[in-house]
PDB file of N, CA and C in Angstrom:
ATOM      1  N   UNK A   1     -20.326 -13.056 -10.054  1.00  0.00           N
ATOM      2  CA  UNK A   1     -19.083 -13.193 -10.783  1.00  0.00           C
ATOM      3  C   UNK A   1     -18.039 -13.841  -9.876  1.00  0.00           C
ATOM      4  N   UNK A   2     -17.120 -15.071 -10.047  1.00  0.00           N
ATOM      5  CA  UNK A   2     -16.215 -15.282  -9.149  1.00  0.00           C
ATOM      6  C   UNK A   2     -14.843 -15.102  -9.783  1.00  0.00           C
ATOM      7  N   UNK A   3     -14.386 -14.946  -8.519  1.00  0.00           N
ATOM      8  CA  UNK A   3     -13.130 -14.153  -8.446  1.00  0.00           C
ATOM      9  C   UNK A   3     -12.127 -15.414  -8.733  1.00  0.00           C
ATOM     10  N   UNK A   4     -11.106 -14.408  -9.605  1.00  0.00           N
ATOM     11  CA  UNK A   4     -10.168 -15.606  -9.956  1.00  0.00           C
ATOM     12  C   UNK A   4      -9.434 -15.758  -9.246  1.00  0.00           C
ATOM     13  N   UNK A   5      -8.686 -14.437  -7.582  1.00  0.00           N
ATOM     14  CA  UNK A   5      -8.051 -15.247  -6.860  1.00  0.00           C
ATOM     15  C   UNK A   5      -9.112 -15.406  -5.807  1.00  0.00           C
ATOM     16  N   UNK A   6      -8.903 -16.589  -4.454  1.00  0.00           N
ATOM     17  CA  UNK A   6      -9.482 -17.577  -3.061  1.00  0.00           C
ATOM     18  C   UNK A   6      -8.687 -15.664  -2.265  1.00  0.00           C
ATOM     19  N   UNK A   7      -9.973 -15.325  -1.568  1.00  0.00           N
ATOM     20  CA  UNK A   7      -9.981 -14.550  -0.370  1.00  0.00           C
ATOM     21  C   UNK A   7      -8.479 -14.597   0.035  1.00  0.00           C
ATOM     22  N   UNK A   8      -8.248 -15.852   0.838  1.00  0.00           N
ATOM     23  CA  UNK A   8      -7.136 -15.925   1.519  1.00  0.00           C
ATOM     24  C   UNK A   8      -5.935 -15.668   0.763  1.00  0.00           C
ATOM     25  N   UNK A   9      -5.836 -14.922  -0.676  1.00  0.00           N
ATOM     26  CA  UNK A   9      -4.865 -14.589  -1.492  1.00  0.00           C
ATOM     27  C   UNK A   9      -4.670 -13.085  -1.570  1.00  0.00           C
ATOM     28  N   UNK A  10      -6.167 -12.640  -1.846  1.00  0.00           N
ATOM     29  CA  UNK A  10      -6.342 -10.959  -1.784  1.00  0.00           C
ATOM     30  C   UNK A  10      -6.165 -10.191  -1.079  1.00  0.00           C
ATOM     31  N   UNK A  11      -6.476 -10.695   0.425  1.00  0.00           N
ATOM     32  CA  UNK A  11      -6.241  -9.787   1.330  1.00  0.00           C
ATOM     33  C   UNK A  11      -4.645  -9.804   1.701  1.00  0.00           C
ATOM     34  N   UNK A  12      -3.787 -10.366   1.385  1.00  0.00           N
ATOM     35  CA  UNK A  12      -2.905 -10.271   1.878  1.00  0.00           C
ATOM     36  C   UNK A  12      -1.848  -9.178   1.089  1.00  0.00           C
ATOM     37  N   UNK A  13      -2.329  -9.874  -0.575  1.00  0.00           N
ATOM     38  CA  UNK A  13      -1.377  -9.143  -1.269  1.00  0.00           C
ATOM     39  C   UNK A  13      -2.271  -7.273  -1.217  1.00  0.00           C
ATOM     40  N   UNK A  14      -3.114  -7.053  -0.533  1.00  0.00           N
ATOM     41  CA  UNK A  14      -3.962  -5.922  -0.896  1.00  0.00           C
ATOM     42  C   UNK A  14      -3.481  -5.527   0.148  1.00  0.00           C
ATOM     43  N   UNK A  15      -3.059  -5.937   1.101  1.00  0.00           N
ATOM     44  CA  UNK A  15      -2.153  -5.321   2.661  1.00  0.00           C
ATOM     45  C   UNK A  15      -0.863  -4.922   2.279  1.00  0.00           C
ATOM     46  N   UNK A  16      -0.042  -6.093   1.429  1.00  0.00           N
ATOM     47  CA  UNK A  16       1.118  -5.723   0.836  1.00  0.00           C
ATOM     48  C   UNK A  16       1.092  -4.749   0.005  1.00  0.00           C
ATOM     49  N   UNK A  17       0.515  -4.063  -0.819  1.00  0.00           N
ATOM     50  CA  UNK A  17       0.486  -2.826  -1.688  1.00  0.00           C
ATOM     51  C   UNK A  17       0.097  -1.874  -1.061  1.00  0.00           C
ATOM     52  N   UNK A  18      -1.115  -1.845   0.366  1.00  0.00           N
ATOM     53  CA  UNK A  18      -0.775  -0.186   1.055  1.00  0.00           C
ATOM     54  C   UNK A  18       0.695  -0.180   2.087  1.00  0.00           C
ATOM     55  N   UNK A  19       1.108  -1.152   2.486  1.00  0.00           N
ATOM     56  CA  UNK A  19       2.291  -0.993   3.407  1.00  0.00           C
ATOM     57  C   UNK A  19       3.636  -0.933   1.933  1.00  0.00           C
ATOM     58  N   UNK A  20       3.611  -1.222   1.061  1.00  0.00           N
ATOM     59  CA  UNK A  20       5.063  -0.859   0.166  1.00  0.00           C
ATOM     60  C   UNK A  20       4.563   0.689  -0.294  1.00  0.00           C
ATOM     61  N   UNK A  21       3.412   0.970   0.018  1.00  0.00           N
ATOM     62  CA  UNK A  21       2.696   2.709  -0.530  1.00  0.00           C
ATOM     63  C   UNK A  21       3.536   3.452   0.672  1.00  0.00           C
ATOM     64  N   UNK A  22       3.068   2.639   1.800  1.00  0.00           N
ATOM     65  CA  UNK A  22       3.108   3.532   3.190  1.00  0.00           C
ATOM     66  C   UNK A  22       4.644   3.777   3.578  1.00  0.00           C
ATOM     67  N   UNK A  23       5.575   2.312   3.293  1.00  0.00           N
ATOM     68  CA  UNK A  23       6.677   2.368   3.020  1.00  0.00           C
ATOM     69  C   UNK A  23       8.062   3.285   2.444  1.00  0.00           C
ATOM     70  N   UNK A  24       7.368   3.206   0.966  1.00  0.00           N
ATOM     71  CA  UNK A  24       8.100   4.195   0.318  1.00  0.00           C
ATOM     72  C   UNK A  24       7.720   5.739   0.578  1.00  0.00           C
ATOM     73  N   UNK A  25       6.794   6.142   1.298  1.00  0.00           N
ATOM     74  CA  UNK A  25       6.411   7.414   1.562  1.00  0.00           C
ATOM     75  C   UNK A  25       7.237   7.883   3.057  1.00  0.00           C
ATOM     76  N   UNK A  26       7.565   6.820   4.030  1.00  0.00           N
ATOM     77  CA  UNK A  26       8.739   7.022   5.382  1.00  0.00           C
ATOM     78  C   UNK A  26       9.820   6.876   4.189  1.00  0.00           C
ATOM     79  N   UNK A  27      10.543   6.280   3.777  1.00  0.00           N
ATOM     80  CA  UNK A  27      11.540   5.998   3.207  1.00  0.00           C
ATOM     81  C   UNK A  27      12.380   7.598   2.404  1.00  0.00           C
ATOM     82  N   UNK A  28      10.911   7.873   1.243  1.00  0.00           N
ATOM     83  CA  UNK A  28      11.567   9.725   1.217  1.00  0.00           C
ATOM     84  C   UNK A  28      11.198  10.798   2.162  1.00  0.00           C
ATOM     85  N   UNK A  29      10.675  10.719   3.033  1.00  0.00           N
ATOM     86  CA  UNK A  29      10.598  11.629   4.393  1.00  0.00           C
ATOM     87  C   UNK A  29      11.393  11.627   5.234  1.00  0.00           C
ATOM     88  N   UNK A  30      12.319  10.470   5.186  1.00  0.00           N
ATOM     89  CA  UNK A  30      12.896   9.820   6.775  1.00  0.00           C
ATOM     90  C   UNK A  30      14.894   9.795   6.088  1.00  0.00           C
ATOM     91  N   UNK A  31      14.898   9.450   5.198  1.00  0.00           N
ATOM     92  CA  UNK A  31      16.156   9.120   4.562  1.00  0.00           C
ATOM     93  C   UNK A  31      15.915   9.999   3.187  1.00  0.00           C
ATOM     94  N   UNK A  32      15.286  10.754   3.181  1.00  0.00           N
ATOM     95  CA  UNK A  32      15.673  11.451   1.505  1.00  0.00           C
ATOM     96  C   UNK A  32      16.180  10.638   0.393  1.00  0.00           C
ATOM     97  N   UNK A  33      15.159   9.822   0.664  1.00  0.00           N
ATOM     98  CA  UNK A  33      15.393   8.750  -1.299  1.00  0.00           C
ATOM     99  C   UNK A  33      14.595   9.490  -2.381  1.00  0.00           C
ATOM    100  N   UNK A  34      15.367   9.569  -3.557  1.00  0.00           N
ATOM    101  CA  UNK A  34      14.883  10.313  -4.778  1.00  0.00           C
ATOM    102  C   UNK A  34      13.611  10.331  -4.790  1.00  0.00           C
ATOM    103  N   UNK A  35      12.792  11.157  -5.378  1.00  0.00           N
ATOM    104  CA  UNK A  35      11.446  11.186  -5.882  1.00  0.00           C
ATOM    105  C   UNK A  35      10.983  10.175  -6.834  1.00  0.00           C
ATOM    106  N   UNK A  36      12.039  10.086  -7.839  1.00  0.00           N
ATOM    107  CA  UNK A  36      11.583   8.878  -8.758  1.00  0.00           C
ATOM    108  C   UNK A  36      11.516   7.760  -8.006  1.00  0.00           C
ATOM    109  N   UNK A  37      12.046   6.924  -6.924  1.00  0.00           N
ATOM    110  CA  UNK A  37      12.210   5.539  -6.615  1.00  0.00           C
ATOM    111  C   UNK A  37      10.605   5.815  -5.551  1.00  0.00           C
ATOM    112  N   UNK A  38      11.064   6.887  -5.042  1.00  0.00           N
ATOM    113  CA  UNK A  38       9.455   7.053  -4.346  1.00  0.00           C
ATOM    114  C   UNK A  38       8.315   6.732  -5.374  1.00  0.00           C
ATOM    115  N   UNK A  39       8.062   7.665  -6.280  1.00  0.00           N
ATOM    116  CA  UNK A  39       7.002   7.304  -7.249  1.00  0.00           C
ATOM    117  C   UNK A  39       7.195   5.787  -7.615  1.00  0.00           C
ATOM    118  N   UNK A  40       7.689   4.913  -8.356  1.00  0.00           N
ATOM    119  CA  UNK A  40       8.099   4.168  -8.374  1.00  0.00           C
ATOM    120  C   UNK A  40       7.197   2.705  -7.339  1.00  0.00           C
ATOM    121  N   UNK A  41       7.892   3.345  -6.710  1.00  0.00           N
ATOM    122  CA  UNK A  41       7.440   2.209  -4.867  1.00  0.00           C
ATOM    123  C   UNK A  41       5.854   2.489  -4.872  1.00  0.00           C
ATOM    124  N   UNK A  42       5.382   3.992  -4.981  1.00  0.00           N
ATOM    125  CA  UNK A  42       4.234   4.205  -4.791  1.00  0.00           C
ATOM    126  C   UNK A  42       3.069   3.361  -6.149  1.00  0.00           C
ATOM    127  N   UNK A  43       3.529   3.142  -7.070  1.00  0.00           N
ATOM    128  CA  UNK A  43       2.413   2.945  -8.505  1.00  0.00           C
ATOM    129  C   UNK A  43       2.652   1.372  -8.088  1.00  0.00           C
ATOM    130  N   UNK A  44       3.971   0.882  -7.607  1.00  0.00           N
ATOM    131  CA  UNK A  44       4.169  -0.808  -7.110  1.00  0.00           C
ATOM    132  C   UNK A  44       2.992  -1.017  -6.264  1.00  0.00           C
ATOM    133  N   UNK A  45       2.696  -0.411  -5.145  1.00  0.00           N
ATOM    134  CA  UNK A  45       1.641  -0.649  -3.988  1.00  0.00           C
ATOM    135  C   UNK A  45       0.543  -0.488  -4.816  1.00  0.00           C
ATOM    136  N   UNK A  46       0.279   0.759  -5.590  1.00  0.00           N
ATOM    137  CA  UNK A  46      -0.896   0.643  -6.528  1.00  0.00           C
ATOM    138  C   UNK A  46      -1.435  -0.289  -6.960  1.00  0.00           C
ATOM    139  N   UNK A  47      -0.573  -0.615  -7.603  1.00  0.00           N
ATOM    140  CA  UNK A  47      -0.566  -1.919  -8.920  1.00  0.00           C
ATOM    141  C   UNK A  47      -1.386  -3.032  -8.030  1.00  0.00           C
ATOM    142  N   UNK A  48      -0.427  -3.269  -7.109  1.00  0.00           N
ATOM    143  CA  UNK A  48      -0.819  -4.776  -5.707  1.00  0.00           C
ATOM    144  C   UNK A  48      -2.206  -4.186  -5.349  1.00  0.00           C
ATOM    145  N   UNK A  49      -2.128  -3.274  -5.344  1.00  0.00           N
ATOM    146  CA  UNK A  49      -3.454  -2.782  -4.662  1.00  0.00           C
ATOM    147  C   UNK A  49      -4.924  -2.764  -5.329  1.00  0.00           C
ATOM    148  N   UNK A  50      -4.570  -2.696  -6.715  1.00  0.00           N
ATOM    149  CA  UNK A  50      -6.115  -2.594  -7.478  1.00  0.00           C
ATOM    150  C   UNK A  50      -5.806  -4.037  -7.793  1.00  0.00           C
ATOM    151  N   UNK A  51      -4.525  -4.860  -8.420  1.00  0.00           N
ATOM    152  CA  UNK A  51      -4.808  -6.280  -8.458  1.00  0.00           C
ATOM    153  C   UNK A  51      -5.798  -7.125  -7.403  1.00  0.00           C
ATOM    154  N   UNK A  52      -5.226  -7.135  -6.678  1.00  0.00           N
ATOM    155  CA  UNK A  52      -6.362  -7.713  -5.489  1.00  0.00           C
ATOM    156  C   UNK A  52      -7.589  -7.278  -5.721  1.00  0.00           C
ATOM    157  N   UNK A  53      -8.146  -5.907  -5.751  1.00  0.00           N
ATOM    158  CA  UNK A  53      -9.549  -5.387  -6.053  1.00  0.00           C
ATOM    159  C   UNK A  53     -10.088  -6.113  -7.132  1.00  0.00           C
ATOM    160  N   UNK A  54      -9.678  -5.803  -8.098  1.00  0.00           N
ATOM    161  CA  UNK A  54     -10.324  -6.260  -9.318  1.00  0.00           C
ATOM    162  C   UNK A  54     -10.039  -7.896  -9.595  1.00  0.00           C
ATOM    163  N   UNK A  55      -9.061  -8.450  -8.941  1.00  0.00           N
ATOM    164  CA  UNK A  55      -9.066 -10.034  -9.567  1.00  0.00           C
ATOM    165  C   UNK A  55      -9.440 -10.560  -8.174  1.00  0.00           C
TER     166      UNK A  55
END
């Protein structure tokens, strides 16, 4: 099956969705930002994160 995005596309944005995960998780530990913007930040990295997987 080929992939609709070129390697050199996936891995990057699939780096970018665990570091905005890893991100928003210092962000409410470190500075007490709401829970919602945390969740939020966290389903964003998700999102980046299975995109890359699956496309």
């Amino acid at each position: 099956m080929k992939k609709l995005i070129p390697s050199k596309y996936r891995y990057p944005i699939f780096f970018t969705g665990v570091m905005v995960i890893v991100i928003s998780g210092l962000l409410n530990k470190y500075l007490h930002m709401a829970e919602g913007y945390t969740e939020i930040g966290a389903a964003i990295g998700f999102l980046l994160f299975m995109f890359s997987i699956v496309l």
